[in-house]
PDB file of N, CA and C in Angstrom:
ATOM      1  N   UNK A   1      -8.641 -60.966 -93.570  1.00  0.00           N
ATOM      2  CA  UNK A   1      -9.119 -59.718 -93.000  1.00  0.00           C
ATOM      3  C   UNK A   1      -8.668 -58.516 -93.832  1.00  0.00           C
ATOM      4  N   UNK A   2      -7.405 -58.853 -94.520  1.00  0.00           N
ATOM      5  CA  UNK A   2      -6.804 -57.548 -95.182  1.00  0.00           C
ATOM      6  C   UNK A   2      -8.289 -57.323 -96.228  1.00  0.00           C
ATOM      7  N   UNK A   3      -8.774 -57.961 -96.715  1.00  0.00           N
ATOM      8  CA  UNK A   3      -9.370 -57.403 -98.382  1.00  0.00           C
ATOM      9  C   UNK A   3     -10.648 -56.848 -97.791  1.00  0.00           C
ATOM     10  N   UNK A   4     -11.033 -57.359 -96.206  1.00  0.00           N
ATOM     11  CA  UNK A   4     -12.356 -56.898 -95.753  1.00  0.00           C
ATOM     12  C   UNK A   4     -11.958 -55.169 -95.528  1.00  0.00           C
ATOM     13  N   UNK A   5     -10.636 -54.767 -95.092  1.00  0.00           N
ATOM     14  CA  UNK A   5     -10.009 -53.560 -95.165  1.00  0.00           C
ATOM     15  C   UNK A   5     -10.112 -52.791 -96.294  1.00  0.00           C
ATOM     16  N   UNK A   6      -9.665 -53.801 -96.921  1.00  0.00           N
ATOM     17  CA  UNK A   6      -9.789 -52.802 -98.632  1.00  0.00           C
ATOM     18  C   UNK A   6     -11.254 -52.167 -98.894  1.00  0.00           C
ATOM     19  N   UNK A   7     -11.775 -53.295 -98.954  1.00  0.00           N
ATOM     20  CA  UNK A   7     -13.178 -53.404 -99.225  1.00  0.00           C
ATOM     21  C   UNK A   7     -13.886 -52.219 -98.359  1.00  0.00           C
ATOM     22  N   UNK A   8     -13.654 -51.901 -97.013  1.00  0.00           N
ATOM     23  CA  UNK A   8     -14.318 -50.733 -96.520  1.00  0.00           C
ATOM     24  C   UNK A   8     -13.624 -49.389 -97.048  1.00  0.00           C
ATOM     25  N   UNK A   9     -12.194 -49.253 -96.667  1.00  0.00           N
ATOM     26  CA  UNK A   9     -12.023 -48.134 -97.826  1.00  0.00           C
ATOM     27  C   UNK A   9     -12.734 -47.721 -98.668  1.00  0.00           C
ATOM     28  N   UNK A  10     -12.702 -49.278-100.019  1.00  0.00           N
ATOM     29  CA  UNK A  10     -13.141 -48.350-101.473  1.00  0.00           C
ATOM     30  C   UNK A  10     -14.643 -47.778-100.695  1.00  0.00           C
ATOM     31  N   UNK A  11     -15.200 -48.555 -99.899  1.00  0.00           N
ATOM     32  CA  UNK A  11     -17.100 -47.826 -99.655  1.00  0.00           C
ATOM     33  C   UNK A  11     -16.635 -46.514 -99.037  1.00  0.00           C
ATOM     34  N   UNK A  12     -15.787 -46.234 -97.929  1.00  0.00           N
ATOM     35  CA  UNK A  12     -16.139 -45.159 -97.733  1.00  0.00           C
ATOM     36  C   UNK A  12     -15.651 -44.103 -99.100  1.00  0.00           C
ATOM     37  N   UNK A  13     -14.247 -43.974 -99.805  1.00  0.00           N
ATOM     38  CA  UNK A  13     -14.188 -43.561-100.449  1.00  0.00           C
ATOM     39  C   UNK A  13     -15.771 -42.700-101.526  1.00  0.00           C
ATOM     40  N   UNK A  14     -16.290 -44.233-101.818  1.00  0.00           N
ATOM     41  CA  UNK A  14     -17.693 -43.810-102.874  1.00  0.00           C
ATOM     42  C   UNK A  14     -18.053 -42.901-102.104  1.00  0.00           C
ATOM     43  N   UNK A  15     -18.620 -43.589-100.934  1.00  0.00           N
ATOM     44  CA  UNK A  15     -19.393 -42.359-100.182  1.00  0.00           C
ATOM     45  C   UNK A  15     -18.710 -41.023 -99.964  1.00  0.00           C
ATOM     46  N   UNK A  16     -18.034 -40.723 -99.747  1.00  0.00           N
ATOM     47  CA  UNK A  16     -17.609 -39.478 -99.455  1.00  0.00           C
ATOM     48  C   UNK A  16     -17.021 -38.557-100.721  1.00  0.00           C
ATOM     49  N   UNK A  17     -17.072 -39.538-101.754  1.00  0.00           N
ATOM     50  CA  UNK A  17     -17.151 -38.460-103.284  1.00  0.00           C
ATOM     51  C   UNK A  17     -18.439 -38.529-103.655  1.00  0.00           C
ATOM     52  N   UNK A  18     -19.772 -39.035-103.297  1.00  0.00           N
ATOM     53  CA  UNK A  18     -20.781 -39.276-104.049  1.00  0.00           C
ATOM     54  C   UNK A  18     -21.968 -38.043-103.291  1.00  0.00           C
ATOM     55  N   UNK A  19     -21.258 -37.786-101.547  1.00  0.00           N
ATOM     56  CA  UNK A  19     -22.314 -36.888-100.960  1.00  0.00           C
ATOM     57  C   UNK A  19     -21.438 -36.224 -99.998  1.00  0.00           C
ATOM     58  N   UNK A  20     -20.747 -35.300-100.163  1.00  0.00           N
ATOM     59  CA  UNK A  20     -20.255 -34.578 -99.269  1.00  0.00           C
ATOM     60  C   UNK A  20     -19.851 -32.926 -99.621  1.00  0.00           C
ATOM     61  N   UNK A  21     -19.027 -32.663 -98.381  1.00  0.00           N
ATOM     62  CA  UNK A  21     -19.054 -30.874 -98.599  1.00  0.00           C
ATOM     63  C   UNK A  21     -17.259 -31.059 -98.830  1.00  0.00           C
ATOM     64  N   UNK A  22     -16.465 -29.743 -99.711  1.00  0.00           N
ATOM     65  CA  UNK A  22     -16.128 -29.479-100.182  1.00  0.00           C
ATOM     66  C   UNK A  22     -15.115 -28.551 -99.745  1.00  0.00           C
ATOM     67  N   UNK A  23     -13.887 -28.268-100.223  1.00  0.00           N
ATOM     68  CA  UNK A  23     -13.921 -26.537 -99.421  1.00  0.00           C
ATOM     69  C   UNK A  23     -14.400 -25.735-100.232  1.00  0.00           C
ATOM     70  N   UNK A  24     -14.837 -26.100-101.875  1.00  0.00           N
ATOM     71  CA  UNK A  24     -15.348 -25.028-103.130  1.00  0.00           C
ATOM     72  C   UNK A  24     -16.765 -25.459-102.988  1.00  0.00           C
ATOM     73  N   UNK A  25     -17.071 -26.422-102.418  1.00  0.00           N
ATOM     74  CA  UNK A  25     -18.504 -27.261-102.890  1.00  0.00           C
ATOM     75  C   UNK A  25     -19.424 -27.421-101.786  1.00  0.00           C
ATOM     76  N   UNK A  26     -20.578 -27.740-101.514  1.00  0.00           N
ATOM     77  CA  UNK A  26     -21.598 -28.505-100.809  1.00  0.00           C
ATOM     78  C   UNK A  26     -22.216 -29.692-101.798  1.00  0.00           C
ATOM     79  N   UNK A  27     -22.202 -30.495-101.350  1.00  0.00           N
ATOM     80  CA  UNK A  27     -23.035 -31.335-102.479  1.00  0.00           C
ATOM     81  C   UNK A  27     -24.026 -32.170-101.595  1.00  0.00           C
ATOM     82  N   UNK A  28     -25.455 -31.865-101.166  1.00  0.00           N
ATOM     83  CA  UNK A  28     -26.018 -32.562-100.269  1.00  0.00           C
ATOM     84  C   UNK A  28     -26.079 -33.943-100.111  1.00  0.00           C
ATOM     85  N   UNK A  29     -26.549 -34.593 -99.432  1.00  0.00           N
ATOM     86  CA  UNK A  29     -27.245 -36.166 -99.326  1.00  0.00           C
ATOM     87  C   UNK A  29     -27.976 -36.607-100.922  1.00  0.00           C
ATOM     88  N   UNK A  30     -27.613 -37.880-101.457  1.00  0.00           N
ATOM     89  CA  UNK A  30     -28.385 -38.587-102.182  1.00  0.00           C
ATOM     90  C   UNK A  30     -29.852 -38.955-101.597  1.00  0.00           C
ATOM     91  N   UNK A  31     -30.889 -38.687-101.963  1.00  0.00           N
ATOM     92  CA  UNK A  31     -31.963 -39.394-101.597  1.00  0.00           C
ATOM     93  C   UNK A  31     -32.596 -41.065-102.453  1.00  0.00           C
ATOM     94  N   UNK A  32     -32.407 -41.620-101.999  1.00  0.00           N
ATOM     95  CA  UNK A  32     -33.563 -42.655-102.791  1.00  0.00           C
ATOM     96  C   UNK A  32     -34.977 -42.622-102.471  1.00  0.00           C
ATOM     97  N   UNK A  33     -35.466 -42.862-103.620  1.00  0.00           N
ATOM     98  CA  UNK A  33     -36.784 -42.875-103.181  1.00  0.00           C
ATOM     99  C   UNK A  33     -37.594 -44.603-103.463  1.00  0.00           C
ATOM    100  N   UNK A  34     -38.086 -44.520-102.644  1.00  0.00           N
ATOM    101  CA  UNK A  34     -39.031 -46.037-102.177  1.00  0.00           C
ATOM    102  C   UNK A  34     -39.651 -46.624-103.664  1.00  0.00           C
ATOM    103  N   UNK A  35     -39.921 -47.662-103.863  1.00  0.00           N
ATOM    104  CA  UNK A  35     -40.677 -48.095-104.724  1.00  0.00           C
ATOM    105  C   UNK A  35     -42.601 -47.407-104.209  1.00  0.00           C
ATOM    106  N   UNK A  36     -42.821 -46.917-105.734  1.00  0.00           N
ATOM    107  CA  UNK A  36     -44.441 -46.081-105.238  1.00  0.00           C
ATOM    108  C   UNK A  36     -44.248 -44.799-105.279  1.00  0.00           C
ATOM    109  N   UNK A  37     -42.795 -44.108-104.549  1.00  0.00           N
ATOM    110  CA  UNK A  37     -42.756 -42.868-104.435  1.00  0.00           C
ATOM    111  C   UNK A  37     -42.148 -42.131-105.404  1.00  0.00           C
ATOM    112  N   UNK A  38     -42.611 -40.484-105.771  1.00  0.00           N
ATOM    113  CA  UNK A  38     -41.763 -39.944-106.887  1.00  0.00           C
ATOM    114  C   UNK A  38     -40.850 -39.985-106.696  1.00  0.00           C
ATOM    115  N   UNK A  39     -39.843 -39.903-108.002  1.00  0.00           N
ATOM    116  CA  UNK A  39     -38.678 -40.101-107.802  1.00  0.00           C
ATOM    117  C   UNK A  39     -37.900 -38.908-106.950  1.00  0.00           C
ATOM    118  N   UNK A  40     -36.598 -39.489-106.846  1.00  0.00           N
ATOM    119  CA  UNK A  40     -36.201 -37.968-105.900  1.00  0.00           C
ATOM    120  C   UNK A  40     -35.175 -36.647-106.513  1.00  0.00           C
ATOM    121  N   UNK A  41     -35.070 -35.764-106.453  1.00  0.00           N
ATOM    122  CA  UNK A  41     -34.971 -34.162-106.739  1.00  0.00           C
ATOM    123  C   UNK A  41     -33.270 -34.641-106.994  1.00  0.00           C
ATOM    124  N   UNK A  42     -32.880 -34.159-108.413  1.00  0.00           N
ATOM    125  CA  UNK A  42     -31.678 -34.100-108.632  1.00  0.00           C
ATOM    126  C   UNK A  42     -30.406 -33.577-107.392  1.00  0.00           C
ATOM    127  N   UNK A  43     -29.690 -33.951-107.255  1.00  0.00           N
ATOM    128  CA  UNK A  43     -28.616 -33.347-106.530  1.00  0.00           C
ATOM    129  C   UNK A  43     -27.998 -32.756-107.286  1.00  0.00           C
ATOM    130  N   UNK A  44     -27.547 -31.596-106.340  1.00  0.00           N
ATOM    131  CA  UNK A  44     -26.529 -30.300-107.506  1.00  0.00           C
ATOM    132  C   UNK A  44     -25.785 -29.590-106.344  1.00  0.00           C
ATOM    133  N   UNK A  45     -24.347 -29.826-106.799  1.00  0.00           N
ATOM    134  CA  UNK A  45     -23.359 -29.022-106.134  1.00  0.00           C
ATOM    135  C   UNK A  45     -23.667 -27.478-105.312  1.00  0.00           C
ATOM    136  N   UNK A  46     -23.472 -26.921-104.506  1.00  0.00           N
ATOM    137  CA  UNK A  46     -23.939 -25.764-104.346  1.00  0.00           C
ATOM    138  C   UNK A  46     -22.514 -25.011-103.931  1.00  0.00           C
ATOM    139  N   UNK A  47     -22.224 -23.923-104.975  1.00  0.00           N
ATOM    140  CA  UNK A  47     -20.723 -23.243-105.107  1.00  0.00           C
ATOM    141  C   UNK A  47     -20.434 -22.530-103.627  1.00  0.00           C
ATOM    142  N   UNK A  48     -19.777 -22.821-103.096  1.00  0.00           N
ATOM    143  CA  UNK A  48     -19.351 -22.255-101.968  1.00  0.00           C
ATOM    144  C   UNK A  48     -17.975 -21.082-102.043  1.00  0.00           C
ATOM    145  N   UNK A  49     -17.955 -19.897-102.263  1.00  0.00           N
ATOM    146  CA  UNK A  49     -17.435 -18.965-102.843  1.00  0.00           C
ATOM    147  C   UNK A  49     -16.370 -18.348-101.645  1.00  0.00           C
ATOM    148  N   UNK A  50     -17.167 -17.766-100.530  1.00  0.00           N
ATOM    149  CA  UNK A  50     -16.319 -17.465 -99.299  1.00  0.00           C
ATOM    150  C   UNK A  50     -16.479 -18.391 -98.096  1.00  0.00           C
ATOM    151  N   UNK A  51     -16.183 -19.162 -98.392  1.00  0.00           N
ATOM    152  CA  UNK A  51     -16.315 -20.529 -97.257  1.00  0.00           C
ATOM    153  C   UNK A  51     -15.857 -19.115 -95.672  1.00  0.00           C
ATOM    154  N   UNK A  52     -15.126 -19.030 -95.590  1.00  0.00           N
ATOM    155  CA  UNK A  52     -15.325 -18.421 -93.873  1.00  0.00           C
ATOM    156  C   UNK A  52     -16.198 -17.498 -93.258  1.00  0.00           C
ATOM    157  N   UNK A  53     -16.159 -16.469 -94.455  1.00  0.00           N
ATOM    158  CA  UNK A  53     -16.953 -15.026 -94.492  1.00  0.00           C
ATOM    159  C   UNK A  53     -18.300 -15.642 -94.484  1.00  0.00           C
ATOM    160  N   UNK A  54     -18.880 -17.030 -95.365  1.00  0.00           N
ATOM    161  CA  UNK A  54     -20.570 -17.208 -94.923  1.00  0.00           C
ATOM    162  C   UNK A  54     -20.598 -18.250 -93.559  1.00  0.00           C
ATOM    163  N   UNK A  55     -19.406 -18.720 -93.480  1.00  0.00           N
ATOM    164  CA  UNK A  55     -19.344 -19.748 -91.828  1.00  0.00           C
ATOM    165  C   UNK A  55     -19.667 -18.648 -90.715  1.00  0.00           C
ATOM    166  N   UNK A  56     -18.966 -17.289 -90.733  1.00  0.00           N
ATOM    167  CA  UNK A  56     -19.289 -16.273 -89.794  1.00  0.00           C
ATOM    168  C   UNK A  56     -20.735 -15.943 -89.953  1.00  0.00           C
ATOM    169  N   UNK A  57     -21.350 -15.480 -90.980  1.00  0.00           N
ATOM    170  CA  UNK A  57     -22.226 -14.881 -91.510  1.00  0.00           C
ATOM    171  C   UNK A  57     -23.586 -15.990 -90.653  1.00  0.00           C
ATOM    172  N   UNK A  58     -23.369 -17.723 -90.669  1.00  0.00           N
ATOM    173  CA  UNK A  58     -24.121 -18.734 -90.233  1.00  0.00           C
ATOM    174  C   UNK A  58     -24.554 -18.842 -88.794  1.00  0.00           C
ATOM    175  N   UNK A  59     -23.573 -18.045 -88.289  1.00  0.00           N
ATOM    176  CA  UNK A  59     -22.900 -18.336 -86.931  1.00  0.00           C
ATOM    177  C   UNK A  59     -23.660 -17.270 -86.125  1.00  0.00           C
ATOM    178  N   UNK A  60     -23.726 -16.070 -86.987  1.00  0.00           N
ATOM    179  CA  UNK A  60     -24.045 -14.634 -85.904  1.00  0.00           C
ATOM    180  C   UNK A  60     -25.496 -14.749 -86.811  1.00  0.00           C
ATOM    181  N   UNK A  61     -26.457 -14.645 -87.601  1.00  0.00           N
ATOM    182  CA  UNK A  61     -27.159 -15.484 -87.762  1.00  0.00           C
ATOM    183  C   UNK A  61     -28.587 -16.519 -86.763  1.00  0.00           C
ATOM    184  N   UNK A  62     -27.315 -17.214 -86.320  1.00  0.00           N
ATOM    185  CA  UNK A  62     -27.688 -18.310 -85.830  1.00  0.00           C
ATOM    186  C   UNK A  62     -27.887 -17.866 -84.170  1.00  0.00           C
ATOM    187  N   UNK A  63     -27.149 -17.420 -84.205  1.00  0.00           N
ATOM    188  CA  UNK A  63     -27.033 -16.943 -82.895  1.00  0.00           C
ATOM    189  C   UNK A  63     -28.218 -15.799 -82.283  1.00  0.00           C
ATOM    190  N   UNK A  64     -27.902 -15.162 -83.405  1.00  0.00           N
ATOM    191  CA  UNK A  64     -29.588 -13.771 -83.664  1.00  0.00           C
ATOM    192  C   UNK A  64     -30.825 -14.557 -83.236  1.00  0.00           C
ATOM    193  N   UNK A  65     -31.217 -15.596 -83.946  1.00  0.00           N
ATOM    194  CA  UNK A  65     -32.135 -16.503 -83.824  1.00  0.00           C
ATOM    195  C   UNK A  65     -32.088 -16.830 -82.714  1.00  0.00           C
ATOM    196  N   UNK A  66     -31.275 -17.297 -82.183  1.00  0.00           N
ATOM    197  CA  UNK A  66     -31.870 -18.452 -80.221  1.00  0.00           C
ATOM    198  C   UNK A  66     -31.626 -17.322 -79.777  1.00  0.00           C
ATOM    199  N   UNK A  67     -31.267 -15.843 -79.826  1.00  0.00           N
ATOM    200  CA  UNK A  67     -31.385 -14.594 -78.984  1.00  0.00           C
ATOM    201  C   UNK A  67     -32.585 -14.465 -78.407  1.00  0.00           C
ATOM    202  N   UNK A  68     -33.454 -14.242 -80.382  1.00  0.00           N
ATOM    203  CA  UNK A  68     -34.657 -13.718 -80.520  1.00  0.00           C
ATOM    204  C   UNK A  68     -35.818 -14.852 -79.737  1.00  0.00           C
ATOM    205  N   UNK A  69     -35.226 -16.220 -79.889  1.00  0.00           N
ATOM    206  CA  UNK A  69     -35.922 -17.225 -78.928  1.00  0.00           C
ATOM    207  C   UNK A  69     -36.199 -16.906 -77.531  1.00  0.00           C
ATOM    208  N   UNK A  70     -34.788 -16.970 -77.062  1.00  0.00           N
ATOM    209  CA  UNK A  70     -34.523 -16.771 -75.341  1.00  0.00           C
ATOM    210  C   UNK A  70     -35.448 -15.277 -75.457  1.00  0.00           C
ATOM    211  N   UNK A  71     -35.423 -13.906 -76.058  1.00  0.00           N
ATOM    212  CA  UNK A  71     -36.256 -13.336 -75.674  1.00  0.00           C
ATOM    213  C   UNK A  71     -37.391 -13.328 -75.253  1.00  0.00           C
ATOM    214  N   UNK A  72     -38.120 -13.751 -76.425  1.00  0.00           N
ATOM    215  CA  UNK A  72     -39.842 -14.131 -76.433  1.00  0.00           C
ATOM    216  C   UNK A  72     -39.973 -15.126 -75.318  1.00  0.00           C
ATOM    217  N   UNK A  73     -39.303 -16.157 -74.801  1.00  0.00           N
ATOM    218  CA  UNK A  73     -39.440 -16.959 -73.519  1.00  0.00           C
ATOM    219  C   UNK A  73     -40.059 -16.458 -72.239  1.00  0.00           C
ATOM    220  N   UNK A  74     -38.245 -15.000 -71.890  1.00  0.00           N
ATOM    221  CA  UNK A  74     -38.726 -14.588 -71.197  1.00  0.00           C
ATOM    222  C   UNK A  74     -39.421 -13.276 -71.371  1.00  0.00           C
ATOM    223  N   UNK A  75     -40.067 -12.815 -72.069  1.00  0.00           N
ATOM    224  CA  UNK A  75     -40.952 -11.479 -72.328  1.00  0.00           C
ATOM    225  C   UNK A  75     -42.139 -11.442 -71.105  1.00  0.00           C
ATOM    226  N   UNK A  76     -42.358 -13.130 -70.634  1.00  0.00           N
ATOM    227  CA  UNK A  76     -43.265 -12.857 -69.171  1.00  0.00           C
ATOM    228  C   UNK A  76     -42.602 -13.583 -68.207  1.00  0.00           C
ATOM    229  N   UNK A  77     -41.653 -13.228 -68.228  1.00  0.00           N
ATOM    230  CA  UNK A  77     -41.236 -14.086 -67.086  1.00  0.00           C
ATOM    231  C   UNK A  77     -41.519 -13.207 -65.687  1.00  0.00           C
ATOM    232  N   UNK A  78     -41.759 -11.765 -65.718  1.00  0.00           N
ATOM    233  CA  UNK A  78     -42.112 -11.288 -64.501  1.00  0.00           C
ATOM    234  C   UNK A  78     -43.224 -11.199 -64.084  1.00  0.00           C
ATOM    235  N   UNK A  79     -44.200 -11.431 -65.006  1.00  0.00           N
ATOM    236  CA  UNK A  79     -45.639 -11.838 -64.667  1.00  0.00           C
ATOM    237  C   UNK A  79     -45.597 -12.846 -64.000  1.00  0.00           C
ATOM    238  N   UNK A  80     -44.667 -14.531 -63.909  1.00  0.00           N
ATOM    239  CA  UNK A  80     -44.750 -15.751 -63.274  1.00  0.00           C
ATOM    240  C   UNK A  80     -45.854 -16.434 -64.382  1.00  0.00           C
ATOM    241  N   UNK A  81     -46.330 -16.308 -65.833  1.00  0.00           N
ATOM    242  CA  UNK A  81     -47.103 -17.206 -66.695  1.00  0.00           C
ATOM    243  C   UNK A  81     -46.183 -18.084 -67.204  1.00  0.00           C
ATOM    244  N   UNK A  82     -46.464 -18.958 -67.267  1.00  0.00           N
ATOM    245  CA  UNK A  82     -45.797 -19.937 -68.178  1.00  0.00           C
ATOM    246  C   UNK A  82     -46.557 -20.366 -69.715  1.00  0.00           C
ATOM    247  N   UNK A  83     -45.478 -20.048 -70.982  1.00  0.00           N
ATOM    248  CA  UNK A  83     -46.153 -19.958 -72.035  1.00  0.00           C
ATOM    249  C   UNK A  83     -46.020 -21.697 -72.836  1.00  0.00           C
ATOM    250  N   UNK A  84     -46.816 -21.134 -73.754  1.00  0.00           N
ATOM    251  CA  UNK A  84     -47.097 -23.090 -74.140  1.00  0.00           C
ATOM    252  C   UNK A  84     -45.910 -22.987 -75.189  1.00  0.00           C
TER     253      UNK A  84
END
């Protein structure tokens, strides 16, 4: 059982140097692509410079957005229509 141990280590190891985030880095998902299909779009690090200052920046953002959602929802809600 020990080497079946080892053995998952080294995989996760690969995996998690081959596609992951960083505290300097993002490095997205590997794609494969299918036999038939074009091949798939290089992966490339993406520099992550103020990791907190753009985590805030994601956040309020993000938040703006399902605001601007929940608004438009209810914009008739006192009419009693229900929108599609």
């Amino acid at each position: 059982m020990r080497c079946a141990d080892g053995e998952a280590r080294e995989r996760l190891r690969e995996w998690v140097a081959t596609g992951s985030t960083r505290l300097d880095r993002d490095r997205p998902t590997r794609q494969t692509a299918w036999p038939g299909e074009d091949p798939a779009r290089p992966v490339e690090d993406v520099v992550i410079e103020h990791r907190e200052k753009e985590f805030v920046q994601f956040v309020l953002d993000d938040v703006a957005r399902r605001q601007e959602k929940e608004d438009a929802f209810y914009a008739d809600f006192d009419t009693g229509e229900v929108r599609d």
